[in-house]
N, C-alpha and C. Protein backbone atom coordinates (compact mmCIF):
# COMPACT_ATOMS: atom_id res chain seq x y z
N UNK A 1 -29.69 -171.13 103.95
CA UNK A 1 -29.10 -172.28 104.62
C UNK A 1 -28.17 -172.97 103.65
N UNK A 2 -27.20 -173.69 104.20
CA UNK A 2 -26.11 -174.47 103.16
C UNK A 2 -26.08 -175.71 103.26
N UNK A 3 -27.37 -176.08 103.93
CA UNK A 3 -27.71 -177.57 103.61
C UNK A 3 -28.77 -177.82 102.80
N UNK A 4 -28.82 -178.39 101.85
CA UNK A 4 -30.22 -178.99 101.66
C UNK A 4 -30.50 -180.29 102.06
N UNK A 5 -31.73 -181.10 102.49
CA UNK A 5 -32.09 -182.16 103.03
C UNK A 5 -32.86 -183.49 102.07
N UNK A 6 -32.74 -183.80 102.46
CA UNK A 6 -33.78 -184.73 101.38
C UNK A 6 -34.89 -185.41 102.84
N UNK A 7 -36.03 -186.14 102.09
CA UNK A 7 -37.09 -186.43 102.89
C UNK A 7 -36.51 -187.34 104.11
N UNK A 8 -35.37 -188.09 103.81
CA UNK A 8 -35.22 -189.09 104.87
C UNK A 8 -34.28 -188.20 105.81
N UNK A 9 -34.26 -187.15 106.03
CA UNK A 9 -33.36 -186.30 107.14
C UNK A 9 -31.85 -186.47 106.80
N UNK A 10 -31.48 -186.91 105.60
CA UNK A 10 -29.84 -187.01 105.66
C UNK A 10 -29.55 -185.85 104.54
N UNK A 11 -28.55 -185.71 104.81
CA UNK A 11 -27.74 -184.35 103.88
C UNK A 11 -26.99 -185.05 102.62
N UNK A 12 -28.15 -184.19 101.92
CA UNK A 12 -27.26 -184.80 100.62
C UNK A 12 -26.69 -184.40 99.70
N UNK A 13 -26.63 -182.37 99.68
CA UNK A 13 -25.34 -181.48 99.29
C UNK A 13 -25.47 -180.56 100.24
N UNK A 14 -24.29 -179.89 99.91
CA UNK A 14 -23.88 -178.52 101.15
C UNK A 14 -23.95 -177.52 99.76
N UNK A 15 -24.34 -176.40 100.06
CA UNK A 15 -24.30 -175.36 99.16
C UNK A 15 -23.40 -174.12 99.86
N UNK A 16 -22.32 -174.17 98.93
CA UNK A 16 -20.86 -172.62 99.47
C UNK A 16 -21.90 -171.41 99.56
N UNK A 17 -22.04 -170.47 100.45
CA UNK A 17 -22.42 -169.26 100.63
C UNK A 17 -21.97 -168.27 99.27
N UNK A 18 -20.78 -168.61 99.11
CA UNK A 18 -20.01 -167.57 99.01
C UNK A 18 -19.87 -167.61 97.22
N UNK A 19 -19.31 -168.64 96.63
CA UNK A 19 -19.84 -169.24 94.88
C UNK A 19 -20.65 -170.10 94.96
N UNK A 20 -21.72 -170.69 95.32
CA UNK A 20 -22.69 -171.56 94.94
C UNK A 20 -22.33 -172.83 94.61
N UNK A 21 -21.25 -173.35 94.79
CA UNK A 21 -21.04 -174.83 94.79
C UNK A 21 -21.99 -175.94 95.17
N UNK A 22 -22.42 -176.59 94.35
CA UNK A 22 -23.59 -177.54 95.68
C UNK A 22 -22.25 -178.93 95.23
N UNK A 23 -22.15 -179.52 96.15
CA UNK A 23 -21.46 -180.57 96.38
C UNK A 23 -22.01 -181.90 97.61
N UNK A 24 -21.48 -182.89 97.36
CA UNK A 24 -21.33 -183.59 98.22
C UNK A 24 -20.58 -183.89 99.36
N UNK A 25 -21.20 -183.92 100.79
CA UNK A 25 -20.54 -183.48 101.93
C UNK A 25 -18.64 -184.16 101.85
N UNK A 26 -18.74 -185.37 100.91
CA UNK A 26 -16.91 -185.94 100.65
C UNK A 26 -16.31 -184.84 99.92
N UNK A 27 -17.58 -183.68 99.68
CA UNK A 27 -16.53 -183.10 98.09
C UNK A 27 -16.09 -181.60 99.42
N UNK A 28 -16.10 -181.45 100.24
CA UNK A 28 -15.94 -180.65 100.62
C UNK A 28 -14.71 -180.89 101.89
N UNK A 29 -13.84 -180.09 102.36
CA UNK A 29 -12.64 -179.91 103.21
C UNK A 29 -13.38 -179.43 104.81
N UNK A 30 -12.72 -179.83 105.98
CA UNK A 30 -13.13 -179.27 107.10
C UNK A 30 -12.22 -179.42 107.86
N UNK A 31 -12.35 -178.32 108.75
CA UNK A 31 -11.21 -178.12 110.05
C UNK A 31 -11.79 -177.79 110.98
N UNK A 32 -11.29 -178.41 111.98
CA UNK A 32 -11.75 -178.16 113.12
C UNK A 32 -10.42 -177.49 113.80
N UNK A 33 -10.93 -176.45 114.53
CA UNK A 33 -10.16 -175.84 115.66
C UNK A 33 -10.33 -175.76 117.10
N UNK A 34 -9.23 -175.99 117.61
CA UNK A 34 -9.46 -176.78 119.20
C UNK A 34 -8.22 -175.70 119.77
N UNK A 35 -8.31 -175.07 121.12
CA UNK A 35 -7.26 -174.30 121.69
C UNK A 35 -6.72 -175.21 123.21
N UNK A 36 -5.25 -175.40 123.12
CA UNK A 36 -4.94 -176.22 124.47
C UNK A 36 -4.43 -175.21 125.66
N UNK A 37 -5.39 -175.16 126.35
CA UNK A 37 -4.72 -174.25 127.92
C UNK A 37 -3.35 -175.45 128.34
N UNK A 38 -2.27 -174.77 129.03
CA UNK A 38 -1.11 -175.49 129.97
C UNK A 38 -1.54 -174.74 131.24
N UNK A 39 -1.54 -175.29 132.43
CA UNK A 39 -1.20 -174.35 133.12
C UNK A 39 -0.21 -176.05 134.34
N UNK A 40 0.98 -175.42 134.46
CA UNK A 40 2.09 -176.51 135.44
C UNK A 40 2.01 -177.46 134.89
N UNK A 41 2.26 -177.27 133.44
CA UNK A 41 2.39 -178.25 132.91
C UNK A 41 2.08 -179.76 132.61
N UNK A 42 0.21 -179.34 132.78
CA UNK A 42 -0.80 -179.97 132.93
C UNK A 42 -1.98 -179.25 131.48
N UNK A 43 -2.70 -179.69 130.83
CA UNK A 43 -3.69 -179.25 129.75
C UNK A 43 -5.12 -179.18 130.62
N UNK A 44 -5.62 -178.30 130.15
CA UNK A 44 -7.18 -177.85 130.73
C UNK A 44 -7.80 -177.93 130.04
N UNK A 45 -8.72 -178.59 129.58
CA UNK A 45 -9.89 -178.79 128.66
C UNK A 45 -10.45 -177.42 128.66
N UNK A 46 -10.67 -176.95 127.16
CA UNK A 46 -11.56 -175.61 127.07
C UNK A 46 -13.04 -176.30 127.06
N UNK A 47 -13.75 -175.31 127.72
CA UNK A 47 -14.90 -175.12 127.93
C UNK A 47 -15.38 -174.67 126.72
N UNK A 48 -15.36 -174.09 125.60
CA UNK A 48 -16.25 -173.65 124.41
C UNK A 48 -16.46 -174.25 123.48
N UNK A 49 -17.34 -174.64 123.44
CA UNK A 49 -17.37 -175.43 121.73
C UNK A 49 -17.24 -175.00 120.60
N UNK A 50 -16.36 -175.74 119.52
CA UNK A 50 -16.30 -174.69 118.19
C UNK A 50 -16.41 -175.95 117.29
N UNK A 51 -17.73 -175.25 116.41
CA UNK A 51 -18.19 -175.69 115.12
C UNK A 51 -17.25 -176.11 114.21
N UNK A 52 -17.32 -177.08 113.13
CA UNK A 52 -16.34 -177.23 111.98
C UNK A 52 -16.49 -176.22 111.51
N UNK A 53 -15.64 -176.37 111.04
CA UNK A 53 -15.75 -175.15 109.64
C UNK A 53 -15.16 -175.97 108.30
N UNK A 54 -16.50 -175.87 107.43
CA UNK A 54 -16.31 -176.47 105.82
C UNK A 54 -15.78 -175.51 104.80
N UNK A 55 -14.85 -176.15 104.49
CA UNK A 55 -13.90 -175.13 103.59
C UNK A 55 -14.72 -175.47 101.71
N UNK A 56 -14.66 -175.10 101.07
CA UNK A 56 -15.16 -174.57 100.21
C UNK A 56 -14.07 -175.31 98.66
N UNK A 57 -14.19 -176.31 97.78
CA UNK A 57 -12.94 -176.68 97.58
C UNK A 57 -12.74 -176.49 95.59
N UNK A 58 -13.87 -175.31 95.38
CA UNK A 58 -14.02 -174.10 94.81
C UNK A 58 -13.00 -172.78 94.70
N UNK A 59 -13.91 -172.24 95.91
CA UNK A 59 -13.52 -170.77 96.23
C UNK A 59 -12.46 -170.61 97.39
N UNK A 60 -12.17 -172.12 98.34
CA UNK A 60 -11.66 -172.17 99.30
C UNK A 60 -11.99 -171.32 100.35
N UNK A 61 -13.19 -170.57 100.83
CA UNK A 61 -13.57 -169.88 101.95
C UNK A 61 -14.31 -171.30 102.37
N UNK A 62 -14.08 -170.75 104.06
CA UNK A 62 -14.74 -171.07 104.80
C UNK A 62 -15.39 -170.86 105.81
N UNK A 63 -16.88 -171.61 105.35
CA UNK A 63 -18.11 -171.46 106.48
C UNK A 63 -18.41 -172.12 107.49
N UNK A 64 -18.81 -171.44 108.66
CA UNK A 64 -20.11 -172.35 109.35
C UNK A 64 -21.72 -173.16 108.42
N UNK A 65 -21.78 -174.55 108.72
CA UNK A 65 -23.68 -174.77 108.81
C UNK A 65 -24.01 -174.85 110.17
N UNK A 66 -23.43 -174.54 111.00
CA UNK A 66 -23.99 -173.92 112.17
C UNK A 66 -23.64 -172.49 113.12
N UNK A 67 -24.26 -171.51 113.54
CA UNK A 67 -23.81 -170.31 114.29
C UNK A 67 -22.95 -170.90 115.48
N UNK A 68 -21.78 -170.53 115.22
CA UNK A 68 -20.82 -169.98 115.95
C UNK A 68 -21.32 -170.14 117.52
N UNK A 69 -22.37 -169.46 117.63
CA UNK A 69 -22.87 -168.28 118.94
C UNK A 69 -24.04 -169.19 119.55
N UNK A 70 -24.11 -170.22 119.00
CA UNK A 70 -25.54 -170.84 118.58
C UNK A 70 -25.71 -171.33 120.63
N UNK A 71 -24.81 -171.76 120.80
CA UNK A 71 -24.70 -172.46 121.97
C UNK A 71 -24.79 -171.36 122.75
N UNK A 72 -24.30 -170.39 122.96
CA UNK A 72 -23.90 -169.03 123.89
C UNK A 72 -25.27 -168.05 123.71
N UNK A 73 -26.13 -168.38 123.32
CA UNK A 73 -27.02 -167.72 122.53
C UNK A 73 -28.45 -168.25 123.41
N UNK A 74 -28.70 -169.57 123.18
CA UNK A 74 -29.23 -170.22 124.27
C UNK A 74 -29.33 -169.95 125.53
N UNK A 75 -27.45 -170.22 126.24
CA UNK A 75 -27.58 -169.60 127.47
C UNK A 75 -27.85 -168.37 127.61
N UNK A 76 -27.96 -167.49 126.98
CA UNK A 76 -28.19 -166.15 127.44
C UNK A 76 -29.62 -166.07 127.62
N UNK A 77 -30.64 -166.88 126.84
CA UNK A 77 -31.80 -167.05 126.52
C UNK A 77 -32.47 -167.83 127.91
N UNK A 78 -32.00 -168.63 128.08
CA UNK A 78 -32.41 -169.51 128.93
C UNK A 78 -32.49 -168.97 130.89
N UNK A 79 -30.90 -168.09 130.44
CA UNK A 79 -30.63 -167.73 132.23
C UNK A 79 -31.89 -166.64 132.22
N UNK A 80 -32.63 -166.25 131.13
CA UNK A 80 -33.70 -164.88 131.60
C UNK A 80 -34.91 -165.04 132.43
């Protein structure tokens, strides 16, 4: 996992997968990606949710601290 926790439930470094950075969640970069449908020149809200992604400000890769799939994963679970 690339959080560690402390007793009171708050996050108090992120650890990089990828070089081992432990940092503080300010010491780290994030992007979020969002896709805009047009259709007649009107915007459609996408339906999928997408995780941040914390960039790494080290090694500059970037991860999920949460699956991707995490949500889609559920429903598949749930409709059985």
């Amino acid at each position: 996992m690339s959080i560690i926790n402390s007793n009171l439930g708050k996050i108090m470094e992120i650890k990089c997968p990828y070089c081992g950075f432990k940092g503080n969640p300010g010491d780290f970069y994030y992007m979020y990606e969002t896709v805009l449908y047009v259709a007649d020149s009107k915007t459609i809200p996408e339906e999928r949710e997408r995780p941040i992604l914390v960039i790494c400000p080290v090694c500059k890769n970037g991860f999920f601290l949460e699956s991707p799939y995490r949500n889609l994963i559920y429903r598949i679970k749930s409709s059985r």
